[in-house]
C-alpha atoms as a PDB file:
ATOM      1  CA  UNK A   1    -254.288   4.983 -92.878  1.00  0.00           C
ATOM      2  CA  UNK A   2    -253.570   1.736 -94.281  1.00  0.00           C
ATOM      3  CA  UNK A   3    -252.408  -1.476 -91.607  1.00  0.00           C
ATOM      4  CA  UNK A   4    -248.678  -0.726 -92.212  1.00  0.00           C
ATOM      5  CA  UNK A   5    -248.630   2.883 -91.828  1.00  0.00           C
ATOM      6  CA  UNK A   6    -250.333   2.464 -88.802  1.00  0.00           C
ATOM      7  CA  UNK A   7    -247.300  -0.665 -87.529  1.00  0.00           C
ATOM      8  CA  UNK A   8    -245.046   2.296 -88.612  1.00  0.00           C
ATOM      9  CA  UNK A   9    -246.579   5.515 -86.731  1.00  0.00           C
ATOM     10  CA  UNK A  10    -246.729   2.590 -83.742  1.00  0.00           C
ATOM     11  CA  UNK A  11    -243.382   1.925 -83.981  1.00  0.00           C
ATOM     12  CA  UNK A  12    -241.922   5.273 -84.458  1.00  0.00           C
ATOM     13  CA  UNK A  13    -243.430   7.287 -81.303  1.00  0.00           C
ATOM     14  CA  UNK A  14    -241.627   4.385 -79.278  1.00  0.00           C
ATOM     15  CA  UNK A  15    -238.082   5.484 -79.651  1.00  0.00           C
ATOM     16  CA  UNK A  16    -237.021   1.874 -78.724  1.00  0.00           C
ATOM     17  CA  UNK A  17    -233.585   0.644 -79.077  1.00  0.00           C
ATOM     18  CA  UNK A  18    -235.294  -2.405 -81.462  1.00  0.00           C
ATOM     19  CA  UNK A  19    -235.362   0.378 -84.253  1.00  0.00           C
ATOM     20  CA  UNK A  20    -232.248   1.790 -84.453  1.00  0.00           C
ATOM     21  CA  UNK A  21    -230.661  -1.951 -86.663  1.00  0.00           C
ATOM     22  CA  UNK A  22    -233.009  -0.778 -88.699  1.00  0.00           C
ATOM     23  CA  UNK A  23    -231.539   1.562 -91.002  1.00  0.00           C
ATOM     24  CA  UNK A  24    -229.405  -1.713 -92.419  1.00  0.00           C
ATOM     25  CA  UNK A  25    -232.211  -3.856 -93.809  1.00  0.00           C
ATOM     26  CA  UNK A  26    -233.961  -3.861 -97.396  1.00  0.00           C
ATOM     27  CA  UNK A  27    -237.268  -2.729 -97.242  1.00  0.00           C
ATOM     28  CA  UNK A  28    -239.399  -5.628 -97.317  1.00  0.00           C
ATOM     29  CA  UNK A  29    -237.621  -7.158 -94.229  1.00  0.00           C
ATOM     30  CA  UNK A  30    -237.738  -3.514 -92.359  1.00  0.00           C
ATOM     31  CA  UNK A  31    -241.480  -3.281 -92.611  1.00  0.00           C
ATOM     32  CA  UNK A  32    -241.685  -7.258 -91.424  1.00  0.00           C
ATOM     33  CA  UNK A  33    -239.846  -6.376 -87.844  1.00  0.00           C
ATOM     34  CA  UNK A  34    -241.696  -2.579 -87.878  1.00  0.00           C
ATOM     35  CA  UNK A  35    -245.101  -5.263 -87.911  1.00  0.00           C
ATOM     36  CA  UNK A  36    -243.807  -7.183 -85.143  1.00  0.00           C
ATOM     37  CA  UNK A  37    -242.386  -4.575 -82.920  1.00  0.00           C
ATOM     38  CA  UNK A  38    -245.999  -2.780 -83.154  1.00  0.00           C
ATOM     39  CA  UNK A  39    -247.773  -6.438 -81.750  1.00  0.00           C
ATOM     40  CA  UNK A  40    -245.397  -5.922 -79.238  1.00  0.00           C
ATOM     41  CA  UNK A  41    -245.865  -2.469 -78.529  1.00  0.00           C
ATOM     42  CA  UNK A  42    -249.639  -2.833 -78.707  1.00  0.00           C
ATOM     43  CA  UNK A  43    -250.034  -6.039 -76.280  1.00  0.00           C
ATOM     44  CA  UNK A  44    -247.167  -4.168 -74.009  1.00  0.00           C
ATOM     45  CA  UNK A  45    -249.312  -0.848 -73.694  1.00  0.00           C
ATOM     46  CA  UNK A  46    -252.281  -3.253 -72.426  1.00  0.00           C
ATOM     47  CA  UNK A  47    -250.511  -3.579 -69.191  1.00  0.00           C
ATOM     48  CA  UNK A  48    -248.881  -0.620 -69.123  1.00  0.00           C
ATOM     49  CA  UNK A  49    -251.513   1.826 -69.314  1.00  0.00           C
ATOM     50  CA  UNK A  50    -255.103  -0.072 -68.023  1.00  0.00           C
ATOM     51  CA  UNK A  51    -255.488   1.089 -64.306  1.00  0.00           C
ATOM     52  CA  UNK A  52    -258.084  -1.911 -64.300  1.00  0.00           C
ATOM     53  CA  UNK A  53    -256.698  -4.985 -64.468  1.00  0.00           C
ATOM     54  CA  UNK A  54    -259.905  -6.943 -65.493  1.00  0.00           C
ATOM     55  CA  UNK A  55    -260.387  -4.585 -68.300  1.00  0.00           C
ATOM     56  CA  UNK A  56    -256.380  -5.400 -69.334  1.00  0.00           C
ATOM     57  CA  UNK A  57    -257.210  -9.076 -69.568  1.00  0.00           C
ATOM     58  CA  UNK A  58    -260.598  -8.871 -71.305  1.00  0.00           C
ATOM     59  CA  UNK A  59    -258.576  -6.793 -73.515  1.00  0.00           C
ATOM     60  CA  UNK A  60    -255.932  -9.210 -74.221  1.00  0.00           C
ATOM     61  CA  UNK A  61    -258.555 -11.625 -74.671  1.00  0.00           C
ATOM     62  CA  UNK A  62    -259.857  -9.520 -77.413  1.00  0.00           C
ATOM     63  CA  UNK A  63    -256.763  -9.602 -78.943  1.00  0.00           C
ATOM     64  CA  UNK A  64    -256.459 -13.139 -78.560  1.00  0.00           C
ATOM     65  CA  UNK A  65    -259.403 -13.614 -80.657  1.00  0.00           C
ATOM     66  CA  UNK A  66    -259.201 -11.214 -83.308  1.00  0.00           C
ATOM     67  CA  UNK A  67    -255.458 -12.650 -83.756  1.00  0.00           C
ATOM     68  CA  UNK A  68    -256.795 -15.881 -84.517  1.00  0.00           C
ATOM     69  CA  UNK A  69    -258.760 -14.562 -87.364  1.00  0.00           C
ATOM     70  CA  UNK A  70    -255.318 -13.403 -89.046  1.00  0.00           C
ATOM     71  CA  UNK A  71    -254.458 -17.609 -89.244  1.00  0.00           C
ATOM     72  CA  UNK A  72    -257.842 -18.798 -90.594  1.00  0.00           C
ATOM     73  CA  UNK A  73    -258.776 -18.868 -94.417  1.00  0.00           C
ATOM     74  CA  UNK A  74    -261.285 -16.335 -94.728  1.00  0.00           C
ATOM     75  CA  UNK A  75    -261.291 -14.724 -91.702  1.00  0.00           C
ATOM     76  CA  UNK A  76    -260.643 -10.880 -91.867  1.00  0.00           C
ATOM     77  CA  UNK A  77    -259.030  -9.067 -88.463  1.00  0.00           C
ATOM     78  CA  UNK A  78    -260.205  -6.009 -87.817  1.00  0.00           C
ATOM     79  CA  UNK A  79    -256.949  -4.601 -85.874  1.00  0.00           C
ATOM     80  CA  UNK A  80    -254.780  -2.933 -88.398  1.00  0.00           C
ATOM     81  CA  UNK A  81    -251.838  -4.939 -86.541  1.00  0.00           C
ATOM     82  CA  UNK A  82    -252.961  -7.911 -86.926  1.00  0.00           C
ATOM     83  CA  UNK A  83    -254.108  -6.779 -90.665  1.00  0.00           C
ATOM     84  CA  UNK A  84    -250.655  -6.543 -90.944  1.00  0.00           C
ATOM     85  CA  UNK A  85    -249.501  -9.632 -89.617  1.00  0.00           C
ATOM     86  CA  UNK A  86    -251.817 -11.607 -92.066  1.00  0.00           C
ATOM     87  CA  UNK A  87    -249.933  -9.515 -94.719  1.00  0.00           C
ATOM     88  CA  UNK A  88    -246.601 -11.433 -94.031  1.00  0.00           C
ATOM     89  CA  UNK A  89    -247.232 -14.325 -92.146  1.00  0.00           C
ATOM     90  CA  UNK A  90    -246.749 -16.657 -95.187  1.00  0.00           C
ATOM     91  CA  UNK A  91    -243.916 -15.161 -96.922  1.00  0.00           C
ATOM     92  CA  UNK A  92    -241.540 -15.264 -93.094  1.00  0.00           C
ATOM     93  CA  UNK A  93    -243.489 -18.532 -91.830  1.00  0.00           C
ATOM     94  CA  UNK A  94    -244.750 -16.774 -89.050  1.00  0.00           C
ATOM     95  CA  UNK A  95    -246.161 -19.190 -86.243  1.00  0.00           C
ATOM     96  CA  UNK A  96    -249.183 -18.303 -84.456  1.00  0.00           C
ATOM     97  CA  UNK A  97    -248.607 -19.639 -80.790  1.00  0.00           C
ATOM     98  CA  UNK A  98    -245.011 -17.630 -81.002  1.00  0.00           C
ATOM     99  CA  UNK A  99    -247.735 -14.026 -81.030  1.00  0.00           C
ATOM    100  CA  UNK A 100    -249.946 -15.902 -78.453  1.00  0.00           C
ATOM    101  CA  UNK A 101    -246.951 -16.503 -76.370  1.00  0.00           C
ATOM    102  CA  UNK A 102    -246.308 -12.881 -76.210  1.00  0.00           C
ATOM    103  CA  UNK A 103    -249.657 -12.616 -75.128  1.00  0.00           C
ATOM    104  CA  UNK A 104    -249.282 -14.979 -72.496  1.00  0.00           C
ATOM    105  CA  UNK A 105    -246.589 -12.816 -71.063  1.00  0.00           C
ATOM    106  CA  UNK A 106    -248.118  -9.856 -70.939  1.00  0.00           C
ATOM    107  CA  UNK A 107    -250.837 -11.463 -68.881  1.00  0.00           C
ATOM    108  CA  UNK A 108    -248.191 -12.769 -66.718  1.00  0.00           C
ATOM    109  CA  UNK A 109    -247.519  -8.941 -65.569  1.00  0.00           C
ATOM    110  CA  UNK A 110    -251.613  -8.882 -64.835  1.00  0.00           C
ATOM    111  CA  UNK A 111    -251.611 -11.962 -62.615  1.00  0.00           C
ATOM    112  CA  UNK A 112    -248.187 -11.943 -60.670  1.00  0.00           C
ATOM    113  CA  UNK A 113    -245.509  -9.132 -59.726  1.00  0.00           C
ATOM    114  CA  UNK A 114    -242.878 -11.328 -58.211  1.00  0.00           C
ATOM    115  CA  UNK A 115    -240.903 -14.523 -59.501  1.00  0.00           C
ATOM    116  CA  UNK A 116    -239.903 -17.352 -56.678  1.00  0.00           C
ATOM    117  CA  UNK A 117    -236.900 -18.678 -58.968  1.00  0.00           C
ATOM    118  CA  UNK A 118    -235.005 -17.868 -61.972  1.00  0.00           C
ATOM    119  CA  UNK A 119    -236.676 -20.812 -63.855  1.00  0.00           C
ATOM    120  CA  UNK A 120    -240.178 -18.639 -63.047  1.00  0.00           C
ATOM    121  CA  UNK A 121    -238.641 -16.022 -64.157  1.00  0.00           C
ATOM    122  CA  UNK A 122    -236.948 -17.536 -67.840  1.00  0.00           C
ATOM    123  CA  UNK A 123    -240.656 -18.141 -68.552  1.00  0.00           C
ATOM    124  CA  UNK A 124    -241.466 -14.917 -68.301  1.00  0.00           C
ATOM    125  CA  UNK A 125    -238.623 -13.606 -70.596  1.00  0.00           C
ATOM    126  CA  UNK A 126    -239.037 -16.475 -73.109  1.00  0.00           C
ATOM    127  CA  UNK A 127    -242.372 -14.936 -73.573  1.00  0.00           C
ATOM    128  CA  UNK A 128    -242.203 -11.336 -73.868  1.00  0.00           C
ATOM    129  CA  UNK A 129    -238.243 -11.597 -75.271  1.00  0.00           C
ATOM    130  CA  UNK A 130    -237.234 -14.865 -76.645  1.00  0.00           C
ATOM    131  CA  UNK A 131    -240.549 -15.374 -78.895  1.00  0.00           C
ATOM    132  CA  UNK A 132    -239.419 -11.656 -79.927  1.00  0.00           C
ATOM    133  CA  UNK A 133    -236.206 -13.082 -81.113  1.00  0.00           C
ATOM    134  CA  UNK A 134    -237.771 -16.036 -82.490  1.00  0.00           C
ATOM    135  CA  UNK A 135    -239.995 -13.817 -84.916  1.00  0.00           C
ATOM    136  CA  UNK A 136    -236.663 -11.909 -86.128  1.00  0.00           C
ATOM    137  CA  UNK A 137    -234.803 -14.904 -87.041  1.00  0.00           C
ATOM    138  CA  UNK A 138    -237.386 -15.950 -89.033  1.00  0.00           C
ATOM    139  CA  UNK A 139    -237.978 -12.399 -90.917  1.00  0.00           C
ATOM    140  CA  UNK A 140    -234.324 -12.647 -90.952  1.00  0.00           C
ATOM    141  CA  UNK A 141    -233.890 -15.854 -92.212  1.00  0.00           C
ATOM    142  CA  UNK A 142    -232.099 -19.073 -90.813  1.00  0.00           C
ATOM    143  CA  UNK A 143    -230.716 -22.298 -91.955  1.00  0.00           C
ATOM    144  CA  UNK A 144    -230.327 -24.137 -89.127  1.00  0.00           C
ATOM    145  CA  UNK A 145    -233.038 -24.733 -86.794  1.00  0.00           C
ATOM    146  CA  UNK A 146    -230.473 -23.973 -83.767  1.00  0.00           C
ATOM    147  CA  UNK A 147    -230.524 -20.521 -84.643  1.00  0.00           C
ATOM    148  CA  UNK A 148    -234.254 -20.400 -82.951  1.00  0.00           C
ATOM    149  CA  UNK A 149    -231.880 -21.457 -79.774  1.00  0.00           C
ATOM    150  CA  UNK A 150    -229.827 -18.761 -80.372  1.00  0.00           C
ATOM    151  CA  UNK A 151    -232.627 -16.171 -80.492  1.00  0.00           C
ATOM    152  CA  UNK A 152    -234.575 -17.357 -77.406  1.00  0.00           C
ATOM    153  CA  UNK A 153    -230.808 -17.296 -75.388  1.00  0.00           C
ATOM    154  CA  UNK A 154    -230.415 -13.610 -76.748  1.00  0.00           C
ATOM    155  CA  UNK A 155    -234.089 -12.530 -75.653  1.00  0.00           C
ATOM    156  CA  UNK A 156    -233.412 -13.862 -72.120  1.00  0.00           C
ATOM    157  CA  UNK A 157    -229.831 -11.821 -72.153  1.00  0.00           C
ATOM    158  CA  UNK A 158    -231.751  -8.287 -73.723  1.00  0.00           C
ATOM    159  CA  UNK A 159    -234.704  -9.074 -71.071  1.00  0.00           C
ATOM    160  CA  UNK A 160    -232.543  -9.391 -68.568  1.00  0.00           C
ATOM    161  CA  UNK A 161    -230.745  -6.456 -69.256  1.00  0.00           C
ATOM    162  CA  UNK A 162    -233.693  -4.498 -69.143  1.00  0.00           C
ATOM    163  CA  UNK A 163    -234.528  -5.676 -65.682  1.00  0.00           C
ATOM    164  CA  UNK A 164    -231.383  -4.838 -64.131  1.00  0.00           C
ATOM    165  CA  UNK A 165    -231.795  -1.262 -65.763  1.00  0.00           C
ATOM    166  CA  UNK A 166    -235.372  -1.066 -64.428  1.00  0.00           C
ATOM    167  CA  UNK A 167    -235.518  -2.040 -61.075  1.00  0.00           C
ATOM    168  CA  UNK A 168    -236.300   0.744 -59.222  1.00  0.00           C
ATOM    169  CA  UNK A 169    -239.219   2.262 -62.096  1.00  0.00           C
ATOM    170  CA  UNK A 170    -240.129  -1.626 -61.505  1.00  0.00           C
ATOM    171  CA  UNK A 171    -240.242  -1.415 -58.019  1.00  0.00           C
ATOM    172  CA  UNK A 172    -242.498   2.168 -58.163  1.00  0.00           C
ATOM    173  CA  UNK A 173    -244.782  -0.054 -60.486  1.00  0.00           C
ATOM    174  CA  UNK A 174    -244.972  -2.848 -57.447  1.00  0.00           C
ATOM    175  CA  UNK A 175    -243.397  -5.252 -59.438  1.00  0.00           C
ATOM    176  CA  UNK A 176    -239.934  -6.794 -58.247  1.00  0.00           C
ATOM    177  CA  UNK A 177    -238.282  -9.041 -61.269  1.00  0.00           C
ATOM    178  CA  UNK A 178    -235.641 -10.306 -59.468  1.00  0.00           C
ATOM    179  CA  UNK A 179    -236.034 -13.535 -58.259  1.00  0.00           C
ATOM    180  CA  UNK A 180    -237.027 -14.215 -54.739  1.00  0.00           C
ATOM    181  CA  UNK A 181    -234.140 -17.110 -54.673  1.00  0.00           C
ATOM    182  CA  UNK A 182    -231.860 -14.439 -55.305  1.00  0.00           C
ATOM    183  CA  UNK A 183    -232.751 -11.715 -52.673  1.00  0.00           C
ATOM    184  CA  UNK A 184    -232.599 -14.196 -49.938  1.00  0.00           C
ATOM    185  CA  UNK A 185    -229.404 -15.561 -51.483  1.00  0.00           C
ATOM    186  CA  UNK A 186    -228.190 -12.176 -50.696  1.00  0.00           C
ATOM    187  CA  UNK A 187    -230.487 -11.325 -47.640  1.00  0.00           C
ATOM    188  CA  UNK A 188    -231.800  -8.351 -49.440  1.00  0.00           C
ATOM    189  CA  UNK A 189    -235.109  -7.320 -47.838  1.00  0.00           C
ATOM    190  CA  UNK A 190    -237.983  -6.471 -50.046  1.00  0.00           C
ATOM    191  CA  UNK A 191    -239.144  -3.521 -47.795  1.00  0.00           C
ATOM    192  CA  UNK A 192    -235.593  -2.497 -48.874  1.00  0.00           C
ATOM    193  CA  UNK A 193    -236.207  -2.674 -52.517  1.00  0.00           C
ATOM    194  CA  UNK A 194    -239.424  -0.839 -51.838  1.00  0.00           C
ATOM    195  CA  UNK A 195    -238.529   2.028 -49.964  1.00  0.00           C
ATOM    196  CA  UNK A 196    -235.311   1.910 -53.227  1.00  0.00           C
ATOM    197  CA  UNK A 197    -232.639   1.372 -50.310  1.00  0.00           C
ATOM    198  CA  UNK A 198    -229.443   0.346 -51.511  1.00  0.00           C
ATOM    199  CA  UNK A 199    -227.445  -1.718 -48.859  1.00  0.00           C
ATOM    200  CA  UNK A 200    -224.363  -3.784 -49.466  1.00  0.00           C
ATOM    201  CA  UNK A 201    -225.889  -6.867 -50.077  1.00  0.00           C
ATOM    202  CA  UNK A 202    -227.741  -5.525 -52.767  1.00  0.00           C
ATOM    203  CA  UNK A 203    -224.798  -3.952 -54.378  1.00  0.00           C
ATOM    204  CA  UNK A 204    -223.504  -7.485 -54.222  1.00  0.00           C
ATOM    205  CA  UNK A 205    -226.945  -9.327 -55.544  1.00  0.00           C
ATOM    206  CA  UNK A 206    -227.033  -6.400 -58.591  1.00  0.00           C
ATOM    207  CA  UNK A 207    -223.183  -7.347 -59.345  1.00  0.00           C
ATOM    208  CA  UNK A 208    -224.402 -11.005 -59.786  1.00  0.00           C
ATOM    209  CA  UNK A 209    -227.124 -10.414 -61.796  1.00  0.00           C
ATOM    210  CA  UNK A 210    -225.236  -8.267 -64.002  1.00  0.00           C
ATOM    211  CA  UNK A 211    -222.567 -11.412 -64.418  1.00  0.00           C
ATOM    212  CA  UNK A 212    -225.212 -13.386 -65.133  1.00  0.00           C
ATOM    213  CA  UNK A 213    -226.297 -11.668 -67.637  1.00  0.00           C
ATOM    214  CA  UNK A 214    -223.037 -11.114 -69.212  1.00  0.00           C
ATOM    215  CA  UNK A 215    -222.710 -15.096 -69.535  1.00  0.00           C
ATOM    216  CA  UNK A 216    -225.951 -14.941 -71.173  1.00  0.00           C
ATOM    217  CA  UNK A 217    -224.674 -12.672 -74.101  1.00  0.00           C
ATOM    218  CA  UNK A 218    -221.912 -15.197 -74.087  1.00  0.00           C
ATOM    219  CA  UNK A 219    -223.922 -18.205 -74.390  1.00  0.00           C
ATOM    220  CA  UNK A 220    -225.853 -16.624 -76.971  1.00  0.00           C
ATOM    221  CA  UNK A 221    -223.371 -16.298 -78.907  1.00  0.00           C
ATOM    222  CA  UNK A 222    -221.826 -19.525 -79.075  1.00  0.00           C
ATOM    223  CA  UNK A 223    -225.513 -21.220 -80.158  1.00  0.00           C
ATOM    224  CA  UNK A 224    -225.382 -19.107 -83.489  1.00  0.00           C
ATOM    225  CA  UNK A 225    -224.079 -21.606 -85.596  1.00  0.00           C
ATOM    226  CA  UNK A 226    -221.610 -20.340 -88.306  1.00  0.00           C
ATOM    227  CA  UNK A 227    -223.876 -20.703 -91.827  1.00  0.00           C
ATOM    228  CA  UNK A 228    -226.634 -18.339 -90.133  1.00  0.00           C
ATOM    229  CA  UNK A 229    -224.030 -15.513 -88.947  1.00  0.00           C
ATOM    230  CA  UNK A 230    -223.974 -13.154 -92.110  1.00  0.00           C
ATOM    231  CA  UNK A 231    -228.348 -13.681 -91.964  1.00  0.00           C
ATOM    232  CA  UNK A 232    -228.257 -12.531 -88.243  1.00  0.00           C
ATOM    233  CA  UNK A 233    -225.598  -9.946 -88.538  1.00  0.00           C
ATOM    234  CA  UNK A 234    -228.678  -7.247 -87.870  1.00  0.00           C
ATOM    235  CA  UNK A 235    -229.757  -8.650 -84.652  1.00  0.00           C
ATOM    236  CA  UNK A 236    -226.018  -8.334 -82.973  1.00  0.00           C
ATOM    237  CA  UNK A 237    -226.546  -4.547 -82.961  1.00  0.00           C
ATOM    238  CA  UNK A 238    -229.520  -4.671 -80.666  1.00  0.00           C
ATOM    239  CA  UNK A 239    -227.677  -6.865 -78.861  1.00  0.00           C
ATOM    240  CA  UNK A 240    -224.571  -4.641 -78.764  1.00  0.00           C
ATOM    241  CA  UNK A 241    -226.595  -1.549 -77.603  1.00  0.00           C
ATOM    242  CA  UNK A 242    -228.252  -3.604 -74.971  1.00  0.00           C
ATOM    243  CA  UNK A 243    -224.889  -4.822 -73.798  1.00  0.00           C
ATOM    244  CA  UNK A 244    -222.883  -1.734 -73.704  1.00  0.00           C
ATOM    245  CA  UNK A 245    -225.948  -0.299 -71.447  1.00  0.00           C
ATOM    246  CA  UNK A 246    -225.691  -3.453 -69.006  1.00  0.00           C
ATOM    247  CA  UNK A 247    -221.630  -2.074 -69.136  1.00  0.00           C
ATOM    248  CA  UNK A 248    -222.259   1.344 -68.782  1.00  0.00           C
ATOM    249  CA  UNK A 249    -224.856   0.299 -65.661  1.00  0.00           C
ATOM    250  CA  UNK A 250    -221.639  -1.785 -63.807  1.00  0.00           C
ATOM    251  CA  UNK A 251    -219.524   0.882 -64.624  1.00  0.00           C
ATOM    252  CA  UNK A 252    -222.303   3.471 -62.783  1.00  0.00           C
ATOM    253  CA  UNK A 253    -222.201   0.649 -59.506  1.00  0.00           C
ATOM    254  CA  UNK A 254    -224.990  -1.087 -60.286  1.00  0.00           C
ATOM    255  CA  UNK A 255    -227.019  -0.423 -56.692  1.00  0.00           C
ATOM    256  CA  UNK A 256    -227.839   3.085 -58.733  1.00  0.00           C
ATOM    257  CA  UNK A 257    -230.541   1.619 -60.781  1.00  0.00           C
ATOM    258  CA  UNK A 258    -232.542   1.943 -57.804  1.00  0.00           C
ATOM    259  CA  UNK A 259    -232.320   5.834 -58.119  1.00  0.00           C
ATOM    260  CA  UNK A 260    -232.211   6.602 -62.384  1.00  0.00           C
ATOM    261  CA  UNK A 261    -232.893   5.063 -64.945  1.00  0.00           C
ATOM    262  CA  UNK A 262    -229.873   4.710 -67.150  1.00  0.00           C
ATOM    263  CA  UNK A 263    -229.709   5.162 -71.294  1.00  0.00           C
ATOM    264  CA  UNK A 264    -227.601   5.308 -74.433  1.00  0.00           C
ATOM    265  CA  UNK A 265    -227.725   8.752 -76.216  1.00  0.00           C
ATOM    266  CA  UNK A 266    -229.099   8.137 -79.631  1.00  0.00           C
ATOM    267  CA  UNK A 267    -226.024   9.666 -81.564  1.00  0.00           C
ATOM    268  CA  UNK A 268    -224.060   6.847 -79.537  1.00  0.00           C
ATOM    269  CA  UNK A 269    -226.295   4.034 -80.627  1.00  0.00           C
ATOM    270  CA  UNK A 270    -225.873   4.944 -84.041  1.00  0.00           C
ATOM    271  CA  UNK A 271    -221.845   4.793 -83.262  1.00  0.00           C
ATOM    272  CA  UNK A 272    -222.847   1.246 -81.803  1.00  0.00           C
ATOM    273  CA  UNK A 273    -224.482   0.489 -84.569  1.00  0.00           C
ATOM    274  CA  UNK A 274    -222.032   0.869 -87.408  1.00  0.00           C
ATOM    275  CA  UNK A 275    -219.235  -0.447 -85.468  1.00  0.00           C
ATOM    276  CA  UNK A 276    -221.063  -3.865 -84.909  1.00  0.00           C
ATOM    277  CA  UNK A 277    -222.087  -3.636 -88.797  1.00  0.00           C
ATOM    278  CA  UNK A 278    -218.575  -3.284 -89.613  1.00  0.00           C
ATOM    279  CA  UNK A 279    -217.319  -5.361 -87.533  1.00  0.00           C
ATOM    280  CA  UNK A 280    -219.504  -7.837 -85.551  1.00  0.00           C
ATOM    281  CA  UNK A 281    -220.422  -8.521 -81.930  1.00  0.00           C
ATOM    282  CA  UNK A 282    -218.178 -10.312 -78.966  1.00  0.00           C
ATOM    283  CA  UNK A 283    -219.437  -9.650 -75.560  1.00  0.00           C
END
């Protein structure tokens, strides 16, 4: 199996939301973001699925090293991801601290499972999210250099997103996203969020996280500066699936998440999808 079959079969038994924008992109730019998501999906699985967390950071240290190999002249990786990466890394102008800084992230999740303020917790999402949308804008391609604003604004909205939608799996992981600022904001209890007890005041701290991240989409949005909009027009359906599920999880009360995890049918994201093709994103 050659290093972009491999970035594919990676990418495929995910099932993520990333792939379904997809479908709309040439070839060559397809297999660029199907090379990126499987970094992701690789340094993610570190975390996710080492019970030892000593052996999850000499692991990511191992990829830390073999990565560097893919940006030195005559150095040959031996990951097939990173194979990969080496592949395209001149043609996009693919940095390598923005796929260290997704490594940093990850070992974030090794060495802490609660954030003390939102800025704690911006670093966090920069890292695992925004870099993500860094490296799309530039497979993607960009004019002006405020569309890297742009992306790192629209990671923190899809990251934030996915914390509202996971905070009870999160909390049966022992990890609590949601700042510690904002519980006692709200006087939500941790031993509440652990034994997944919903109380008024966390249906009231869930309905302003969900606000905040709506403003997020928003402010997104208005970095994206016009020249770069038709370039970019892939990313908005990601964004649009993420957004409808932050809707669909208000509409639901919000305090559920504690109880289910909630989704988007694949037949609707494809709806999603074609809609926002046609006709663009507003949140």
């Amino acid at each position: 199996m050659d290093s972009l079959a491999y970035c594919q079969q990676k990418a495929a038994a995910s099932g993520s939301n990333f792939l379904v924008s997809f479908k709309f992109l040439s070839q060559s730019k397809k297999d660029a973001l199907t090379i990126i998501y499987a970094f992701c999906r690789e340094v993610d699985d570190i975390v996710d699925d080492c019970t030892d967390a000593n052996v999850a950071m000499q692991t990511l240290q191992w990829w830390r090293q073999d990565l560097a190999k893919v940006f030195v002249d005559g150095e040959v990786p031996e990951h097939p991801v990173h194979q990969a990466i080496a592949s395209i890394k001149e043609h996009y102008q693919l940095p390598q601290e923005e796929f260290v800084a997704i490594i940093d992230g990850m070992q974030m999740d090794l060495q802490q499972a609660r954030y003390n303020s939102f800025g704690d917790l911006q670093l966090y999402c920069h890292r695992v999210a925004g870099v993500v949308g860094r490296l799309i804008v530039r497979v993607l391609g960009f004019k002006n250099p405020q569309t890297l604003e742009y992306a790192d604004k629209m990671g923190l909205a899809l990251q934030l997103t996915n914390i509202i939608r996971d905070v009870g799996e999160d909390v049966r992981n022992g990890r609590i996203y949601l700042p510690v600022e904002d519980l006692q904001k709200f006087f939500v209890l941790a031993t509440d969020l652990m034994a997944l007890k919903s109380t008024p005041e966390f249906e009231q701290m869930m309905q302003f996280q969900i606000d905040r991240a709506n403003r997020t989409y928003q402010e997104a949005m208005a970095l994206l500066p016009p020249e770069d909009k038709q370039a970019q027009k892939i990313g908005f359906i990601m964004a649009a699936i993420y957004h409808t599920l932050l809707d669909e999880i208000q509409k639901d009360g919000g305090h559920n998440v504690l109880r289910y995890k909630i989704a988007i049918p694949n037949p609707r994201k494809l709806r999603i999808a074609l809609k926002t093709w046609l006709f663009g994103f507003k949140p």
